[in-house]
N, C-alpha and C. Protein backbone atom coordinates (compact mmCIF):
# COMPACT_ATOMS: atom_id res chain seq x y z
N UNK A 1 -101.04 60.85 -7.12
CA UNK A 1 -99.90 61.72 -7.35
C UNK A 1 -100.19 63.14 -6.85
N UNK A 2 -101.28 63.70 -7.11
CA UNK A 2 -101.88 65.04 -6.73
C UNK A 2 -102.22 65.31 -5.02
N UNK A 3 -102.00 64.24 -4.50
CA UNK A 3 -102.31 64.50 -2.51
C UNK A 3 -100.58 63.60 -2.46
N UNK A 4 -100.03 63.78 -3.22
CA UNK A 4 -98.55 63.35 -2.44
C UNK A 4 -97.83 64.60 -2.93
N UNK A 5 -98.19 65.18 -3.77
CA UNK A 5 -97.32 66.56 -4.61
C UNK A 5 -98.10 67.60 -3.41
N UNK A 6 -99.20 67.07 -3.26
CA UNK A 6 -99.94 68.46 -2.07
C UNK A 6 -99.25 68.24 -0.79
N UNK A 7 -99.08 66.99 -0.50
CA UNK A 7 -97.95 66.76 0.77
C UNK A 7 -96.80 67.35 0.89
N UNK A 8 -96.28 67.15 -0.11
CA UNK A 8 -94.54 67.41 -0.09
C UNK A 8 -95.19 68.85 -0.03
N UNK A 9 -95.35 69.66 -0.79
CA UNK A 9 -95.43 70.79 -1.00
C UNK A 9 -95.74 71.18 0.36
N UNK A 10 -96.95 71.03 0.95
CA UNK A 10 -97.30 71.56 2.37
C UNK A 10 -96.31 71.39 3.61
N UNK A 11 -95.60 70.22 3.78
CA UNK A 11 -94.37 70.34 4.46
C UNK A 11 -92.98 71.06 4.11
N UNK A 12 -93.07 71.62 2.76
CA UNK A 12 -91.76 71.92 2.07
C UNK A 12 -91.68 73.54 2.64
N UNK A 13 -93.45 74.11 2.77
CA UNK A 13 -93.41 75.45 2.77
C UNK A 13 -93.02 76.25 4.01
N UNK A 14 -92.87 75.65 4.98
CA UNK A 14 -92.26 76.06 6.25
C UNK A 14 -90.88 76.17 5.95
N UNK A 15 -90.41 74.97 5.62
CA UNK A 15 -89.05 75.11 5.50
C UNK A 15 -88.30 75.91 4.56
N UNK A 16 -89.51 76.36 3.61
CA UNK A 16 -88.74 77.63 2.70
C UNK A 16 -88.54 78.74 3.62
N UNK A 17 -89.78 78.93 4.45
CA UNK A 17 -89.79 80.19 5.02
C UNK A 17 -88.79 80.39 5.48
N UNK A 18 -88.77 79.33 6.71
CA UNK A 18 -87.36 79.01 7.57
C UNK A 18 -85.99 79.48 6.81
N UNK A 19 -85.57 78.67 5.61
CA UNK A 19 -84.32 79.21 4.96
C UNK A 19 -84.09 80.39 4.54
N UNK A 20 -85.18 81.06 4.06
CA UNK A 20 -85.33 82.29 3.99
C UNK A 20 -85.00 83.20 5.01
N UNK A 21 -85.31 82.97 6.06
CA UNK A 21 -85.04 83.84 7.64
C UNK A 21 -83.21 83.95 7.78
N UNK A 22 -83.03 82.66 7.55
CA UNK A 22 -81.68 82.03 7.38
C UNK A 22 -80.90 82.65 6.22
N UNK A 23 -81.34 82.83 5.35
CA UNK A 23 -80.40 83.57 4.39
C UNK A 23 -80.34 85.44 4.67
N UNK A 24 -81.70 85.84 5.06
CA UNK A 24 -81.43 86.80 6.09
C UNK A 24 -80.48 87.27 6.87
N UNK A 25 -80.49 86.16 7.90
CA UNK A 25 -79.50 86.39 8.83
C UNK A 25 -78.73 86.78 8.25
N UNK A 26 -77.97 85.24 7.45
CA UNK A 26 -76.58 85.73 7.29
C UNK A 26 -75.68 86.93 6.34
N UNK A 27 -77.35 87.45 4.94
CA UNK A 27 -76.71 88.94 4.50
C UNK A 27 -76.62 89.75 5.58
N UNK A 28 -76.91 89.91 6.07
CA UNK A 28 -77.30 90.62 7.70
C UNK A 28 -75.66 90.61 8.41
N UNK A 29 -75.30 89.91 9.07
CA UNK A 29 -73.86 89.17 9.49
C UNK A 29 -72.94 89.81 8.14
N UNK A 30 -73.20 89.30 7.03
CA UNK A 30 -71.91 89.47 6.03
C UNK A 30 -72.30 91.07 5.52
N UNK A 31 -73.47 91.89 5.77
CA UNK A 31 -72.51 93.54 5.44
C UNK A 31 -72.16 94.29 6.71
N UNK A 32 -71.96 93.57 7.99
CA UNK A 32 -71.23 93.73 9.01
C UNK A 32 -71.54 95.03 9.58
N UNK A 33 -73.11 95.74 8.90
CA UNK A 33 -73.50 96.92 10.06
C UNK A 33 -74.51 96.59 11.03
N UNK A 34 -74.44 95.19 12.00
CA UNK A 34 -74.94 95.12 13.33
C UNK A 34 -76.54 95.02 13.23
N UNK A 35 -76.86 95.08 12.03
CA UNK A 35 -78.32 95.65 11.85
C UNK A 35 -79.02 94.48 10.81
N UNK A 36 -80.43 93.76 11.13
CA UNK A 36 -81.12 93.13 10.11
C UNK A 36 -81.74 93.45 9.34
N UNK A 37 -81.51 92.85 8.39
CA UNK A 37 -82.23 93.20 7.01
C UNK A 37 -83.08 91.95 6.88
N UNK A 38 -84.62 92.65 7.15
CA UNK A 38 -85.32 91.51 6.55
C UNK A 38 -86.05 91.35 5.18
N UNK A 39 -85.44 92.43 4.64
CA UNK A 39 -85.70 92.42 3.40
C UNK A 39 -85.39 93.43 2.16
N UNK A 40 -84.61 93.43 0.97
CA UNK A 40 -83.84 94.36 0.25
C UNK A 40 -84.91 95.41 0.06
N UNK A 41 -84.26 96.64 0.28
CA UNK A 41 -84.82 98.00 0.12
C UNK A 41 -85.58 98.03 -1.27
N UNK A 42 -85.39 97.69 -1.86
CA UNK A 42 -86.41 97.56 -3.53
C UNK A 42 -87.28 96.93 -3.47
N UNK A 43 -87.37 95.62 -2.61
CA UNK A 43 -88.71 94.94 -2.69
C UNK A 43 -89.42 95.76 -1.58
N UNK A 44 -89.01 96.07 -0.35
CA UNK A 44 -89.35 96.64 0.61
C UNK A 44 -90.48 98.10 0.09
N UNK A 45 -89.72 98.61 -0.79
CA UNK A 45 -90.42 99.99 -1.42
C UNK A 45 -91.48 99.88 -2.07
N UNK A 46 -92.22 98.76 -2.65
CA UNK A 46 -93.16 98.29 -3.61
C UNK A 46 -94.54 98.24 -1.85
N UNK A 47 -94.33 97.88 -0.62
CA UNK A 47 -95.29 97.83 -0.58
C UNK A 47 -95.21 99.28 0.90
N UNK A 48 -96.62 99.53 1.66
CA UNK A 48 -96.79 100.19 2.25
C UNK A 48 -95.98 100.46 3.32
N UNK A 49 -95.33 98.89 4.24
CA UNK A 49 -94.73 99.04 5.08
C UNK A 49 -93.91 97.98 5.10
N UNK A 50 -92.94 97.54 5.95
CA UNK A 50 -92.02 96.75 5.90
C UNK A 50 -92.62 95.53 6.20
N UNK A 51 -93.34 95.37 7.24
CA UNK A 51 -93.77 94.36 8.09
C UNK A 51 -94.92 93.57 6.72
N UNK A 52 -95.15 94.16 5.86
CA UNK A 52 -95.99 93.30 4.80
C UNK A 52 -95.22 92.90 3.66
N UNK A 53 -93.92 93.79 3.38
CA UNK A 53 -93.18 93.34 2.59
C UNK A 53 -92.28 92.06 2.97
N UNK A 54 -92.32 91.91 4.08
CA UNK A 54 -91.88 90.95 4.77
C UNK A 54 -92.79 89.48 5.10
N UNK A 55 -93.98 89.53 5.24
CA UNK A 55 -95.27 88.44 5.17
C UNK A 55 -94.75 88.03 3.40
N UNK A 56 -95.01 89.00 2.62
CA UNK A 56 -95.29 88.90 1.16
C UNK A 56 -94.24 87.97 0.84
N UNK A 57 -92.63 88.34 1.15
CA UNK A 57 -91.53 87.59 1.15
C UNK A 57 -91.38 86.07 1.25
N UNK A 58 -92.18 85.98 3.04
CA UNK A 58 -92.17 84.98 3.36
C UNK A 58 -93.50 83.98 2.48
N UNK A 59 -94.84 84.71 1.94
CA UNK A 59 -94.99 83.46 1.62
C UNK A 59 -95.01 83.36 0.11
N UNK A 60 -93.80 84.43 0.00
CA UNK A 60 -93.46 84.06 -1.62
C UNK A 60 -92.21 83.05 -1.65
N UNK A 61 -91.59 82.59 -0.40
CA UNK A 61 -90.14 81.95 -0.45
C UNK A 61 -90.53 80.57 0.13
N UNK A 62 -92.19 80.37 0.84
CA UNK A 62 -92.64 79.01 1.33
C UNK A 62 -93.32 78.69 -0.29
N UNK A 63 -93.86 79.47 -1.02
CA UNK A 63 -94.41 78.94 -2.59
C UNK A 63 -92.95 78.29 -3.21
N UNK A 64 -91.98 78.98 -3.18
CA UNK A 64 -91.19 78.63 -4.30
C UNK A 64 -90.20 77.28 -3.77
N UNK A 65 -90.54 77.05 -2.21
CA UNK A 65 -89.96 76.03 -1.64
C UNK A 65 -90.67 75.17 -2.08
N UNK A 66 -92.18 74.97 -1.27
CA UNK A 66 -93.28 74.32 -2.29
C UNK A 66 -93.45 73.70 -3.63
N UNK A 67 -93.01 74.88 -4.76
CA UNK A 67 -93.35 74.19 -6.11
C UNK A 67 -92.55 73.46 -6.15
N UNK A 68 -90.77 73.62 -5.63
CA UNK A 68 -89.55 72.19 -5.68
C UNK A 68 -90.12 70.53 -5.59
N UNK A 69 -90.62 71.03 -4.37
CA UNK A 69 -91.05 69.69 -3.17
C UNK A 69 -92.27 69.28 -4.13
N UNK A 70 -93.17 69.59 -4.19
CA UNK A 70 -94.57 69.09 -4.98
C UNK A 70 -94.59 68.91 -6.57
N UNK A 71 -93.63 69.39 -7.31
CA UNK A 71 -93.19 68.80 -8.68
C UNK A 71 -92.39 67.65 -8.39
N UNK A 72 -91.64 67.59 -7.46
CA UNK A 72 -90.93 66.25 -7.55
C UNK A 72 -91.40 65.55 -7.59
N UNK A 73 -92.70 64.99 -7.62
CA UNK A 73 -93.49 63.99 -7.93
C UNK A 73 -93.75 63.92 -9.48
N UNK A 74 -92.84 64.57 -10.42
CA UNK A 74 -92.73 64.01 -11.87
C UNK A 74 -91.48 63.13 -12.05
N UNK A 75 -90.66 62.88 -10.73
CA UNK A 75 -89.69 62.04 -11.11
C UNK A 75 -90.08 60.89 -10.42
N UNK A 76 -91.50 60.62 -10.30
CA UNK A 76 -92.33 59.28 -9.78
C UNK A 76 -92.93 58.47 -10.73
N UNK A 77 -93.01 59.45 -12.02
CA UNK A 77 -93.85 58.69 -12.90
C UNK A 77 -92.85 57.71 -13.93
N UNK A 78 -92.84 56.46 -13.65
CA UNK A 78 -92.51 55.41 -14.05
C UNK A 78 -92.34 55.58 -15.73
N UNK A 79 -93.38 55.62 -16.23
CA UNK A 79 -93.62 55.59 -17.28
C UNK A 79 -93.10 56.95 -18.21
N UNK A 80 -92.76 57.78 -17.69
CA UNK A 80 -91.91 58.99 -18.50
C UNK A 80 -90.49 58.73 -18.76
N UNK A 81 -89.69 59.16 -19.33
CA UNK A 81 -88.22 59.01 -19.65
C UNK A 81 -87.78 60.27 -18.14
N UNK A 82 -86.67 60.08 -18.37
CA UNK A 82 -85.97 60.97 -17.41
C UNK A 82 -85.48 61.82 -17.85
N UNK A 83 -85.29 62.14 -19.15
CA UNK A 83 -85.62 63.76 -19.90
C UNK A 83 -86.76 64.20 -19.82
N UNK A 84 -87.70 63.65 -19.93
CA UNK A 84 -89.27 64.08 -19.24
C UNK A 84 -89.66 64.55 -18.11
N UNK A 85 -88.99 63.83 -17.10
CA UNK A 85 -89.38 64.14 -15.95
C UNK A 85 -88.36 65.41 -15.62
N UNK A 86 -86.81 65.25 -15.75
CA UNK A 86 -86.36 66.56 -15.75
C UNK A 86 -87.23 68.33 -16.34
N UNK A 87 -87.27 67.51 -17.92
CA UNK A 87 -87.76 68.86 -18.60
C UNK A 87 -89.07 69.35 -17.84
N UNK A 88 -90.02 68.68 -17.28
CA UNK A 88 -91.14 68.89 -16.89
C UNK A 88 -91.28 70.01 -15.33
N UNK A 89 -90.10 69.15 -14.51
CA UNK A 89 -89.86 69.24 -13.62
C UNK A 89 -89.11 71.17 -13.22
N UNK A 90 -87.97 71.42 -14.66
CA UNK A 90 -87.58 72.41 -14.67
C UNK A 90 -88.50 73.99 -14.95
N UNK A 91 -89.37 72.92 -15.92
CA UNK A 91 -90.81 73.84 -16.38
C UNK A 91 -91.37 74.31 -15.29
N UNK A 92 -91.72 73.74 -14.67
CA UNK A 92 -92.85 74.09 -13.56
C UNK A 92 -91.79 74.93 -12.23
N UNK A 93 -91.02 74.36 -11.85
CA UNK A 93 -89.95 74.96 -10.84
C UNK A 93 -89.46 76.61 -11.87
N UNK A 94 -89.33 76.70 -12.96
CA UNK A 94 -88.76 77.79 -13.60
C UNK A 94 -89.74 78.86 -13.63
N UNK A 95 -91.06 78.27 -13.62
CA UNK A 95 -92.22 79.29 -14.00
C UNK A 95 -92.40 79.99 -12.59
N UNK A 96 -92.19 79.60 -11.69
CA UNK A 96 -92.11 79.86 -10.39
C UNK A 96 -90.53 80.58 -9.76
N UNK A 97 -90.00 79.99 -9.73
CA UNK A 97 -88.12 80.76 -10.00
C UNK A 97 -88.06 82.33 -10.05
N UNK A 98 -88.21 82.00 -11.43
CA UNK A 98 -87.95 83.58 -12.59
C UNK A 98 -88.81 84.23 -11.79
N UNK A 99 -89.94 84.59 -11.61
CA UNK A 99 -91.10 85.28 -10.87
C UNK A 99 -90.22 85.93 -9.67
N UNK A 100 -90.34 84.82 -8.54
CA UNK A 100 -90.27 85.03 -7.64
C UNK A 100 -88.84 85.78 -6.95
N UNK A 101 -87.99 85.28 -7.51
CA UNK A 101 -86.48 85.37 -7.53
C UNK A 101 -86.19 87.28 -8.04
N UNK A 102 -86.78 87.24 -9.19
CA UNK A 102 -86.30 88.72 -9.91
C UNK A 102 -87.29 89.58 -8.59
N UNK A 103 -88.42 89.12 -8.32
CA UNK A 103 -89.27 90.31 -7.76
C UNK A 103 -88.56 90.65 -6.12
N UNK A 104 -88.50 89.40 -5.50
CA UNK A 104 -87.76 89.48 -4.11
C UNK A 104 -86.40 89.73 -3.73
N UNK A 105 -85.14 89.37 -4.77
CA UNK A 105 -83.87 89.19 -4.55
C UNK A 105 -83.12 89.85 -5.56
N UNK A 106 -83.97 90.60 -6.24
CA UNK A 106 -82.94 91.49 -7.63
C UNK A 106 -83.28 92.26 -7.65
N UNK A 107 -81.78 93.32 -7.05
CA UNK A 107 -81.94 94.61 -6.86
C UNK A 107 -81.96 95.44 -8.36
N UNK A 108 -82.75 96.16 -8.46
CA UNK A 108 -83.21 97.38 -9.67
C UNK A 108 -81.71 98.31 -9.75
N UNK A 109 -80.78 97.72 -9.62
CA UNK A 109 -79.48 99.03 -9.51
C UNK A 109 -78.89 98.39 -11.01
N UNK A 110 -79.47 97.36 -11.66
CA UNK A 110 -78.59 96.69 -12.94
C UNK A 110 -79.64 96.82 -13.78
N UNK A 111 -79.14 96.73 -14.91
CA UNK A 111 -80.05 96.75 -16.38
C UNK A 111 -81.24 95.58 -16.03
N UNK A 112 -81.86 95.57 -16.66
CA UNK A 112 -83.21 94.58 -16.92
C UNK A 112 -82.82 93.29 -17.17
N UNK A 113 -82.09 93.30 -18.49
CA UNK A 113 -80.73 92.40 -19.24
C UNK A 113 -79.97 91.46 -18.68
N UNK A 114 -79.07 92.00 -17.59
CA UNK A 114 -78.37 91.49 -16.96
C UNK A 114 -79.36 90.77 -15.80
N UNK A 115 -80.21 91.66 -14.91
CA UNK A 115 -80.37 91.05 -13.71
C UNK A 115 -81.76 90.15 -14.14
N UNK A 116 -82.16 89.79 -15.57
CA UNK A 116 -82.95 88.97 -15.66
C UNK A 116 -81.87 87.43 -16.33
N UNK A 117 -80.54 87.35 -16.84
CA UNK A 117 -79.68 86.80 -16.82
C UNK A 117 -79.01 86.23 -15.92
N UNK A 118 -78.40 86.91 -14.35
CA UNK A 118 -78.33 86.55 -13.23
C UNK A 118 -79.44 85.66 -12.37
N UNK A 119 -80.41 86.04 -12.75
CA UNK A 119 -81.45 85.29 -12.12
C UNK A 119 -81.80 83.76 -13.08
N UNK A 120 -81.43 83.64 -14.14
CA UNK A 120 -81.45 82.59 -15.41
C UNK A 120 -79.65 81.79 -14.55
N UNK A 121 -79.27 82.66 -14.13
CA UNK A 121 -78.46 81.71 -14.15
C UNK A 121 -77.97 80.88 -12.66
N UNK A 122 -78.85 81.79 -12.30
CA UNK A 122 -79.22 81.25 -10.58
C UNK A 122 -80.01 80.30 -10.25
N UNK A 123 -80.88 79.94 -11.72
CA UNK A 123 -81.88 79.25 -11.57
C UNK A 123 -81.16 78.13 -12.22
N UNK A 124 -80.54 77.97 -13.04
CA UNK A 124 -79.50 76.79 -13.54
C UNK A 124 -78.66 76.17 -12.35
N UNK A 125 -78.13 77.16 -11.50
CA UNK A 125 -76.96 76.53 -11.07
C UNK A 125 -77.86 75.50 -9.44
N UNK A 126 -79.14 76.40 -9.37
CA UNK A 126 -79.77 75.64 -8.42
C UNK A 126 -80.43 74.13 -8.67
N UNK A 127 -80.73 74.16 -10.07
CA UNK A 127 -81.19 73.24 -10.35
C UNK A 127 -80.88 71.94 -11.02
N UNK A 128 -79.11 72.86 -11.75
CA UNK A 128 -78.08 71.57 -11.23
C UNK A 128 -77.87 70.80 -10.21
N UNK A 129 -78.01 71.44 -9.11
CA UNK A 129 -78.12 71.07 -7.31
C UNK A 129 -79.14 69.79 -7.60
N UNK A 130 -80.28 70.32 -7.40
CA UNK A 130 -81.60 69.96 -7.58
C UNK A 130 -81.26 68.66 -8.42
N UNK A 131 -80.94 68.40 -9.56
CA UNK A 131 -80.75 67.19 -10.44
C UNK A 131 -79.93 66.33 -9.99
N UNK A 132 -78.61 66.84 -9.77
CA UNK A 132 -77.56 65.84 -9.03
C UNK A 132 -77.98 64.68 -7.92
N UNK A 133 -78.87 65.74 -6.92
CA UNK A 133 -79.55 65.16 -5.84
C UNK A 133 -80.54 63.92 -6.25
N UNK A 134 -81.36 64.54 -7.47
CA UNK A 134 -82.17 63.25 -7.72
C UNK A 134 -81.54 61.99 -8.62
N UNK A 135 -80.60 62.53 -9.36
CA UNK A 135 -79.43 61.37 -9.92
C UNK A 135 -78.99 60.62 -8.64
N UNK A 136 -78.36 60.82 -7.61
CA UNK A 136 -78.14 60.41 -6.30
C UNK A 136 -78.78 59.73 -5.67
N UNK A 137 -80.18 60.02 -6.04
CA UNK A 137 -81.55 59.00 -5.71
C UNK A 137 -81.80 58.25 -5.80
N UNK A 138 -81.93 58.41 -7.51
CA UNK A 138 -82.46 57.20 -9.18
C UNK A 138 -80.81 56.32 -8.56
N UNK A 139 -79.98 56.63 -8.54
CA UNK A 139 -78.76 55.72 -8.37
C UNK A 139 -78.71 54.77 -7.10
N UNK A 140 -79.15 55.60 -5.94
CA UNK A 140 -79.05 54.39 -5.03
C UNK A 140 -80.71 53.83 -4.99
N UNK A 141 -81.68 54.32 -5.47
CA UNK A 141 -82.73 53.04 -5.24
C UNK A 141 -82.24 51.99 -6.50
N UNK A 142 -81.95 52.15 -7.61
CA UNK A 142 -81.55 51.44 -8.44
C UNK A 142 -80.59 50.21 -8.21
N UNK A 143 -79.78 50.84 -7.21
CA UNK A 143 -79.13 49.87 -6.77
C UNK A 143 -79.13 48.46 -5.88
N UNK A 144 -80.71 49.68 -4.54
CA UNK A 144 -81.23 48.97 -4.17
C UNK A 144 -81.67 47.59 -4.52
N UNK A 145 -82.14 48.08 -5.57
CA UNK A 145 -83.15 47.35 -6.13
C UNK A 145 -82.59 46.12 -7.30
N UNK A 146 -80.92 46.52 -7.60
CA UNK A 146 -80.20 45.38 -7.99
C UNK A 146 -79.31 44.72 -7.19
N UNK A 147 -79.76 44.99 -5.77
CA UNK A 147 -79.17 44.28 -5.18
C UNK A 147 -80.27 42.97 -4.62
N UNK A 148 -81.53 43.89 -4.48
CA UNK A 148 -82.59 42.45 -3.69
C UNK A 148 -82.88 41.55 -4.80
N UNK A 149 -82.80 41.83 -6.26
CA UNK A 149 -83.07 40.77 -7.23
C UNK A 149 -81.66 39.73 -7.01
N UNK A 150 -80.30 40.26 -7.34
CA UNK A 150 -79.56 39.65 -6.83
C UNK A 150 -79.52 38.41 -5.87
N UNK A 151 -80.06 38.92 -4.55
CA UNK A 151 -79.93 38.43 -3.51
C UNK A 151 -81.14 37.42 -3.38
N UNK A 152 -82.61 37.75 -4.37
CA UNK A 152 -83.23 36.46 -4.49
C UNK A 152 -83.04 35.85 -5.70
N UNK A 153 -82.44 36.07 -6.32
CA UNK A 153 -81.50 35.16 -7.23
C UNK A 153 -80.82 33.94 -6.82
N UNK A 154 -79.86 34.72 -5.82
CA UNK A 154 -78.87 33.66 -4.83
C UNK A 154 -79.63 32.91 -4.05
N UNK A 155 -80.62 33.36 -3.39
CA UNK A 155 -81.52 32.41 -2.56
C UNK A 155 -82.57 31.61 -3.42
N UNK A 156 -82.65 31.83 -4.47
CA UNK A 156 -83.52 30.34 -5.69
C UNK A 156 -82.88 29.30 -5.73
N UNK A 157 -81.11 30.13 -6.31
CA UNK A 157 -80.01 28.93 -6.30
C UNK A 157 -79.83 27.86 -5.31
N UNK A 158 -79.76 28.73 -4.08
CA UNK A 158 -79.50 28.03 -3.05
C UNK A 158 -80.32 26.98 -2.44
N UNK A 159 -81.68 27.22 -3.06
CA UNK A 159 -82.76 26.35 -2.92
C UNK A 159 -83.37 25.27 -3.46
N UNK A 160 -82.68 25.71 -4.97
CA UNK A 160 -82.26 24.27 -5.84
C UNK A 160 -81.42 23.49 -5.87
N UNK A 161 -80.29 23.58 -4.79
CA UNK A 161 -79.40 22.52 -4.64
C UNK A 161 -79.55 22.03 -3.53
């Protein structure tokens, strides 16, 4: 379980970066002054220069892609309930979330209160995402998998007559 959670994770972390660049862009595009932002002026100010606040970004947005991809290997374990593997799953993705999310993407212009609430609730609505998708999963291997019993079912029958 621990070199397949290191797998996912190690392929997952590019592609955080990647989306990250990508969500870039497009704040970039949508405040329509011609100009990129690679990164909000508040996180930007915490370090010396841009170009590190920008490394720091990126491999704080390939970690948090990462912890997704490499916890999902608690919805492998057979033997847990699927409130288990959720709750477990949210644990570990949340401890990582909250962190990363308030320090990189929440601007200091709102109370503490609120923009640690916004970020609680950013982390819900993603991880509704996140659940649906693996309900979507559990549903079609399940199905899979009542369909080939099925189908050697029908072929026993068919073999006893």
């Amino acid at each position: 379980m621990l070199k397949t959670a290191m797998k996912r994770g190690a392929l997952s972390f590019p592609i955080g970066v990647g989306v990250s660049q990508l969500v870039n862009i497009l704040i970039s595009l949508g405040m329509g002054h011609g100009a990129y932002l690679s990164v909000l002026p508040d996180f930007a100010a915490r370090f010396p220069n841009e170009i590190t606040a920008v490394i720091v970004q990126a491999l704080l947005t390939g970690l948090l892609s990462s912890t997704f991809a490499a916890s999902s290997v608690f919805f492998s374990v057979d033997k847990w309930s699927f409130l288990r593997q959720c709750a477990t799953h949210f644990a570990v993705t949340a401890a990582v979330w909250l962190p990363v999310v308030w320090l990189v993407w929440t601007p200091r212009t709102s109370p503490a209160v609120e923009s640690l609430v916004a970020v609680s609730v950013n982390l819900v609505a993603v991880y509704a995402v996140t659940w649906g998708a693996q309900v979507a999963v559990n549903r079609r291997t399940a199905k899979a998998i009542n369909e080939k019993i099925q189908s050697e079912e029908s072929d026993s029958t068919h073999e006893r007559h």
